[in-house]
N, C-alpha and C. Protein backbone atom coordinates (compact mmCIF):
# COMPACT_ATOMS: atom_id res chain seq x y z
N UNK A 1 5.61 -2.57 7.67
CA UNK A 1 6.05 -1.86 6.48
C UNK A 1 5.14 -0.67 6.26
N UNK A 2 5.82 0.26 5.91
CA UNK A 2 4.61 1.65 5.89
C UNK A 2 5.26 2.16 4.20
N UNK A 3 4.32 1.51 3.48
CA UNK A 3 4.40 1.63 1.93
C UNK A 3 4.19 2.81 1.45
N UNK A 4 3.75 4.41 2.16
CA UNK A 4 3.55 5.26 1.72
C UNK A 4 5.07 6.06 1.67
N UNK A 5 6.30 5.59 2.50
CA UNK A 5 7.47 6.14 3.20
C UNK A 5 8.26 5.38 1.61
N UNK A 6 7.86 4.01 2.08
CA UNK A 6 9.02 3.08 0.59
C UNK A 6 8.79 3.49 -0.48
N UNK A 7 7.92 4.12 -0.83
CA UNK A 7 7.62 4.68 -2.35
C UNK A 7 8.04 5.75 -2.71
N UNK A 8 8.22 6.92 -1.47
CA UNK A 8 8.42 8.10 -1.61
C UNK A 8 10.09 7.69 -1.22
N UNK A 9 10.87 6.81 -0.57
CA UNK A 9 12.52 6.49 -0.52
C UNK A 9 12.75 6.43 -2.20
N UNK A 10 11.91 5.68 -3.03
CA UNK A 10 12.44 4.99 -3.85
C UNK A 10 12.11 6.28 -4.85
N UNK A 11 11.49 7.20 -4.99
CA UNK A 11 10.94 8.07 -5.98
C UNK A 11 11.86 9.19 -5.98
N UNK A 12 12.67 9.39 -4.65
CA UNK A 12 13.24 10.58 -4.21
C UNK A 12 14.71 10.48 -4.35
N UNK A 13 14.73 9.06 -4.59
CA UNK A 13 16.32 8.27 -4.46
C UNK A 13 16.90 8.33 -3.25
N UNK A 14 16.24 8.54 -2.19
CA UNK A 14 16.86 7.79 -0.84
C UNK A 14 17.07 6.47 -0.49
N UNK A 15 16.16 5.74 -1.49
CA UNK A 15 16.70 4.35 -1.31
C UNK A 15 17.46 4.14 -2.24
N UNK A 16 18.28 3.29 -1.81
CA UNK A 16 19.78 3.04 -3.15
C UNK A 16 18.78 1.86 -4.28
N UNK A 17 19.62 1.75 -5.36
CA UNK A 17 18.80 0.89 -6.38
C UNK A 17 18.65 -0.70 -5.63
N UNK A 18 19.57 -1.09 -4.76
CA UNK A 18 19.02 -2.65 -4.06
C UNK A 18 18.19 -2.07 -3.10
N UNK A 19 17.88 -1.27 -2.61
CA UNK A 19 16.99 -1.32 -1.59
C UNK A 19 15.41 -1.32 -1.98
N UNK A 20 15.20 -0.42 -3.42
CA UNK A 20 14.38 -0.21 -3.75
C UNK A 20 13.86 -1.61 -4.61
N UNK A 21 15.13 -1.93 -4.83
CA UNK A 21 14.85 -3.90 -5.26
C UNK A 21 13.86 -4.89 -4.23
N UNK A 22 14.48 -4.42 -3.34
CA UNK A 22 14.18 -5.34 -2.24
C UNK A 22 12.79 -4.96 -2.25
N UNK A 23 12.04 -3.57 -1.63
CA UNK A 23 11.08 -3.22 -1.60
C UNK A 23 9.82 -3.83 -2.92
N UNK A 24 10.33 -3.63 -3.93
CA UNK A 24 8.95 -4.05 -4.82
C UNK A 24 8.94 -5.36 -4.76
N UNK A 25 10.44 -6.31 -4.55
CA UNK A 25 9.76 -7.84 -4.23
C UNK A 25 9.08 -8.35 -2.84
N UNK A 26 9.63 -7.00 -1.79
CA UNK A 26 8.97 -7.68 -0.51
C UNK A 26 7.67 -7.62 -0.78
N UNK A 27 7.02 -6.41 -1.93
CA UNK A 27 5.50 -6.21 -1.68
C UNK A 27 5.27 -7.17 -2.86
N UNK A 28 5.41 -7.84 -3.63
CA UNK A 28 5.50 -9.01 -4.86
C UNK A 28 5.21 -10.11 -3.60
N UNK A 29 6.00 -10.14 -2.58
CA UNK A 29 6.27 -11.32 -1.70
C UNK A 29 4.99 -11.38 -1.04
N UNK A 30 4.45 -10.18 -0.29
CA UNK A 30 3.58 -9.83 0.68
C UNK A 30 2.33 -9.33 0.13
N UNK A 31 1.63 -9.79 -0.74
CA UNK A 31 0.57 -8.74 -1.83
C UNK A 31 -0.56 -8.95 -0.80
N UNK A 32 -0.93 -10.22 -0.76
CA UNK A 32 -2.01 -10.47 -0.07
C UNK A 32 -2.18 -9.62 1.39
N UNK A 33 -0.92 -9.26 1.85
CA UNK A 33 -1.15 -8.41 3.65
C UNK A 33 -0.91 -7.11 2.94
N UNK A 34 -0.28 -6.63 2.21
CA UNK A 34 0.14 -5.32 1.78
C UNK A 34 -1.10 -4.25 0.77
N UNK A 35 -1.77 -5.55 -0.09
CA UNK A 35 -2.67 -5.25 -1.43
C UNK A 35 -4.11 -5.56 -1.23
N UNK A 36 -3.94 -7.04 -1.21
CA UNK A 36 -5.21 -7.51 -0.40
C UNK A 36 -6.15 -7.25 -1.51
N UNK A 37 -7.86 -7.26 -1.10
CA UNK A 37 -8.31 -6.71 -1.90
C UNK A 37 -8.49 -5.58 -2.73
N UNK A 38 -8.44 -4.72 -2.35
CA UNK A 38 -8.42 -3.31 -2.51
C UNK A 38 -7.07 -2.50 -2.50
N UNK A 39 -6.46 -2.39 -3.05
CA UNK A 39 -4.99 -2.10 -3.04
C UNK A 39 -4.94 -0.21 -2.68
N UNK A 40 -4.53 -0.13 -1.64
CA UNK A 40 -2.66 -0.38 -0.78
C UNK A 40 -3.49 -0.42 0.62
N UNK A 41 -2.42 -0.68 1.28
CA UNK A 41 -2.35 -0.08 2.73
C UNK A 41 -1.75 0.55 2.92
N UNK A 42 -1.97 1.66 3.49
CA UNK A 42 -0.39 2.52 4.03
C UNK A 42 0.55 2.23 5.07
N UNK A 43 -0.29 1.15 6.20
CA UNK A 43 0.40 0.92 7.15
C UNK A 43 0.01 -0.86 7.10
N UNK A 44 0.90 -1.96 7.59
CA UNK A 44 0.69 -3.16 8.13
C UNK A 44 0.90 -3.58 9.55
N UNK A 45 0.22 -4.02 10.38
CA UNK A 45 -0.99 -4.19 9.82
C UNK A 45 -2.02 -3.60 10.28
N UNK A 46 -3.23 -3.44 9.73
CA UNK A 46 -4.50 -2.72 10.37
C UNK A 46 -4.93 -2.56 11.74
N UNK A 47 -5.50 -1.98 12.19
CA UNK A 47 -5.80 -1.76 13.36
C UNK A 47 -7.00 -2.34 13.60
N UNK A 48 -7.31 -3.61 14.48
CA UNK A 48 -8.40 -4.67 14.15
C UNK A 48 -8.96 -4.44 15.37
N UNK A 49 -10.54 -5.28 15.50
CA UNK A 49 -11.19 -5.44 16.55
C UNK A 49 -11.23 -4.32 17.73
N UNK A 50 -11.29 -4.22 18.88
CA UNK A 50 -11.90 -3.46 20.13
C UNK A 50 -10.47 -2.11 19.80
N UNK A 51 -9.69 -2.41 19.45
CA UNK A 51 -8.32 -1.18 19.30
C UNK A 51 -8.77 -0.38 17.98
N UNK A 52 -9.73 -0.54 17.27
CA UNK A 52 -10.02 0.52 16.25
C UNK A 52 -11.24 1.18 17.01
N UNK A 53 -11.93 0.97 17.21
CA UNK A 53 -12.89 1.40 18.14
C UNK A 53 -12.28 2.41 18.99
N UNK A 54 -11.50 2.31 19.58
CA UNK A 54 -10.88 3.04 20.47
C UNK A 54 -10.22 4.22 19.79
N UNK A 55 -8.85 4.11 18.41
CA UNK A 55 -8.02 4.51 17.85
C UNK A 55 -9.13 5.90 17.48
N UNK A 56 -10.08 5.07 16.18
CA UNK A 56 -11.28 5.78 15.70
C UNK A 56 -12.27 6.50 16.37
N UNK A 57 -12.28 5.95 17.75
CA UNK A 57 -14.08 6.94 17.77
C UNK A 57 -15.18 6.22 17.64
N UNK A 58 -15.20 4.94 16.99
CA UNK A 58 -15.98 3.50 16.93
C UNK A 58 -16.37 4.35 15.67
N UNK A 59 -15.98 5.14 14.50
CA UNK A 59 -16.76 5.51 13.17
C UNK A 59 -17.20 4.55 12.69
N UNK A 60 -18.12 4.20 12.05
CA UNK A 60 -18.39 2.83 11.49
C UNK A 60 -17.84 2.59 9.94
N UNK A 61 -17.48 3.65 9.73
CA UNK A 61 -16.45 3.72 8.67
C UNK A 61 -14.85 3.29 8.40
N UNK A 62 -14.36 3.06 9.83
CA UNK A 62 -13.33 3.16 9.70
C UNK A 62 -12.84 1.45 10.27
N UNK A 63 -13.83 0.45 9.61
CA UNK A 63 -13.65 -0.70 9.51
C UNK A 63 -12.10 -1.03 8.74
N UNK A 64 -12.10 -2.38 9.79
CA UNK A 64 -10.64 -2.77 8.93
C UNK A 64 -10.43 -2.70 7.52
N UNK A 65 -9.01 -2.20 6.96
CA UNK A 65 -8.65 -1.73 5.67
C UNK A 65 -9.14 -0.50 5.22
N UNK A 66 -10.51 -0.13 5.45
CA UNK A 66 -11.03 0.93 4.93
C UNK A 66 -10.23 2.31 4.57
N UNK A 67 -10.50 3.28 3.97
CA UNK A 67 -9.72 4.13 3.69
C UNK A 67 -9.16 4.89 5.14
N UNK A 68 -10.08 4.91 5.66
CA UNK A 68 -9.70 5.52 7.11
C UNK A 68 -9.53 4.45 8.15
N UNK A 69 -8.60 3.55 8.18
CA UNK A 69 -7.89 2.32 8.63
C UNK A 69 -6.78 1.51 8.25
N UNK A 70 -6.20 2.40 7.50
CA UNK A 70 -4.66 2.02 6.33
C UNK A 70 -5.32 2.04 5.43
N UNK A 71 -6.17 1.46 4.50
CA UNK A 71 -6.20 1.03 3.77
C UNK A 71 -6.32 2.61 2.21
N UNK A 72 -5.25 3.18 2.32
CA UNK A 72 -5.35 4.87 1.90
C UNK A 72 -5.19 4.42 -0.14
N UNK A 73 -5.45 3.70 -0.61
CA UNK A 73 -5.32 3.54 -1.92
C UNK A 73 -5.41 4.59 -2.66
N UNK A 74 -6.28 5.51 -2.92
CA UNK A 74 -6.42 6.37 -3.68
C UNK A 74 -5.14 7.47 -3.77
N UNK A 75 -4.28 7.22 -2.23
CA UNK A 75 -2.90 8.11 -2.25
C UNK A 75 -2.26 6.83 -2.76
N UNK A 76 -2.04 6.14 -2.55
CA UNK A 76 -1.02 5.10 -2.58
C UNK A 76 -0.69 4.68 -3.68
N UNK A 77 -2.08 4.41 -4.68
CA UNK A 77 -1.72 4.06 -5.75
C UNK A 77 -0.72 4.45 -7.10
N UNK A 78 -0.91 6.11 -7.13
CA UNK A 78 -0.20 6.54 -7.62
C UNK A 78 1.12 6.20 -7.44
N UNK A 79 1.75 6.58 -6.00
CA UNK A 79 2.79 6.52 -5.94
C UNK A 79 3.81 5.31 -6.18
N UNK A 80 2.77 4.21 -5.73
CA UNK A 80 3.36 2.97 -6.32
C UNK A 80 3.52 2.88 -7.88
N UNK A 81 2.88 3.34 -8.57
CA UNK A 81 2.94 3.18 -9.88
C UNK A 81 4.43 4.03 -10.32
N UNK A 82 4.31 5.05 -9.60
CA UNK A 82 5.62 5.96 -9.92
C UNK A 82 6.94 4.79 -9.60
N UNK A 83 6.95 4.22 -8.23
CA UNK A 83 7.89 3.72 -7.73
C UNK A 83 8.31 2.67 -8.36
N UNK A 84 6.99 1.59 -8.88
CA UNK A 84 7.01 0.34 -10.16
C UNK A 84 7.78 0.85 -11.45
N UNK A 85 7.68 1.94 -12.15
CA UNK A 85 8.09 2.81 -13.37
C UNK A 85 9.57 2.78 -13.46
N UNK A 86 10.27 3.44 -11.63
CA UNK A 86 11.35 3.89 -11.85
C UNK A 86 11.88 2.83 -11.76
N UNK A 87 11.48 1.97 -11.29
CA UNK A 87 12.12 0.32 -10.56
C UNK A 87 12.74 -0.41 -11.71
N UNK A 88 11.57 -0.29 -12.74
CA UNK A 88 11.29 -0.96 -14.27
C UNK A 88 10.84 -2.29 -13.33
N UNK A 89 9.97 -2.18 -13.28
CA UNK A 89 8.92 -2.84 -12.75
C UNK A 89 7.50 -2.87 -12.74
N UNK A 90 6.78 -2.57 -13.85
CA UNK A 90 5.02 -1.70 -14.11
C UNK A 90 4.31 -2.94 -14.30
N UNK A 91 4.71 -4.28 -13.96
CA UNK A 91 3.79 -5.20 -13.53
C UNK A 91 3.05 -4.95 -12.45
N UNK A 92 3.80 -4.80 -11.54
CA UNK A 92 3.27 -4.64 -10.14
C UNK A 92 2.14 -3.29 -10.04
N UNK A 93 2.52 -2.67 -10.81
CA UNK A 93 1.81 -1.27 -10.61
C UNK A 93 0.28 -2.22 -11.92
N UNK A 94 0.95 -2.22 -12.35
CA UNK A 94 -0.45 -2.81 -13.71
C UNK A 94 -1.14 -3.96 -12.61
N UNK A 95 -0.42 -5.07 -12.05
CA UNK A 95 -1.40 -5.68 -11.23
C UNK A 95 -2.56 -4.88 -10.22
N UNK A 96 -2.11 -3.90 -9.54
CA UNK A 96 -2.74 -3.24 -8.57
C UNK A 96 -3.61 -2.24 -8.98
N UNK A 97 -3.57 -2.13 -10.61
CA UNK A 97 -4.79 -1.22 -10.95
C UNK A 97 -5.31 -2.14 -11.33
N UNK A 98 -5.78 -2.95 -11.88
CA UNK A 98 -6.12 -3.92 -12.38
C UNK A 98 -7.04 -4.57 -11.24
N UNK A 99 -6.84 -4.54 -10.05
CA UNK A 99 -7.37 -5.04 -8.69
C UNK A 99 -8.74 -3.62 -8.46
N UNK A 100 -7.85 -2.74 -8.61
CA UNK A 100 -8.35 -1.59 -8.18
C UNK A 100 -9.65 -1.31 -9.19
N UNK A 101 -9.42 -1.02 -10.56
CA UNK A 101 -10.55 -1.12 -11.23
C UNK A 101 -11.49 -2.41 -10.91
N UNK A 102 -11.21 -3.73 -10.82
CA UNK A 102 -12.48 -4.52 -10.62
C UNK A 102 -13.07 -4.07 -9.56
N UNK A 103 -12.82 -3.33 -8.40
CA UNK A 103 -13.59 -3.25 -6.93
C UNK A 103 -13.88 -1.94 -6.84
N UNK A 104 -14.06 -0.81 -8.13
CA UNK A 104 -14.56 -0.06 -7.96
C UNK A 104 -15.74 0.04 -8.69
């Protein structure tokens, strides 16, 4: 799932109103691989072990989830919140700041 694409379907109205249904419960469904600690990923799933090393450059920054490893929250968040709004759905968006403020 590449959550930066579903947010911007659902914001732009390329996704029809069930699709965009579907989307905020698959990520309701999937929080823990999608949200995790630190909320979003942009891509699932991360690029783990000896293949980030490679992908990256071995940055030591660009540990799994990290911002530079999917884990792009600071873009993401917004947009989810937009996408939760139009959905009528701002639980989901209120859960994920809510995540987001404790771990910053």
């Amino acid at each position: 799932m590449v959550l930066l694409g579903n947010c911007i379907a659902i914001l732009s109205s390329l996704a029809t109103p069930e699709q965009s249904m579907a989307i905020m419960d698959l990520i309701e469904e999937r929080w823990d691989e999608l949200v995790g600690e630190m909320p979003l990923k942009i891509a699932y799933p991360a690029i783990e072990s000896h293949e980030w090393r490679i992908v990256t450059g071995c940055d030591p920054k660009n540990t799994r989830w990290s911002y530079h490893n999917g884990g792009s929250w600071p873009v993401l968040l917004w947009l989810l919140t937009a996408a939760c709004i139009k959905t009528g759905r701002p639980q989901i968006a209120r859960r994920a700041i809510d995540l987001a403020e404790t771990r910053m």
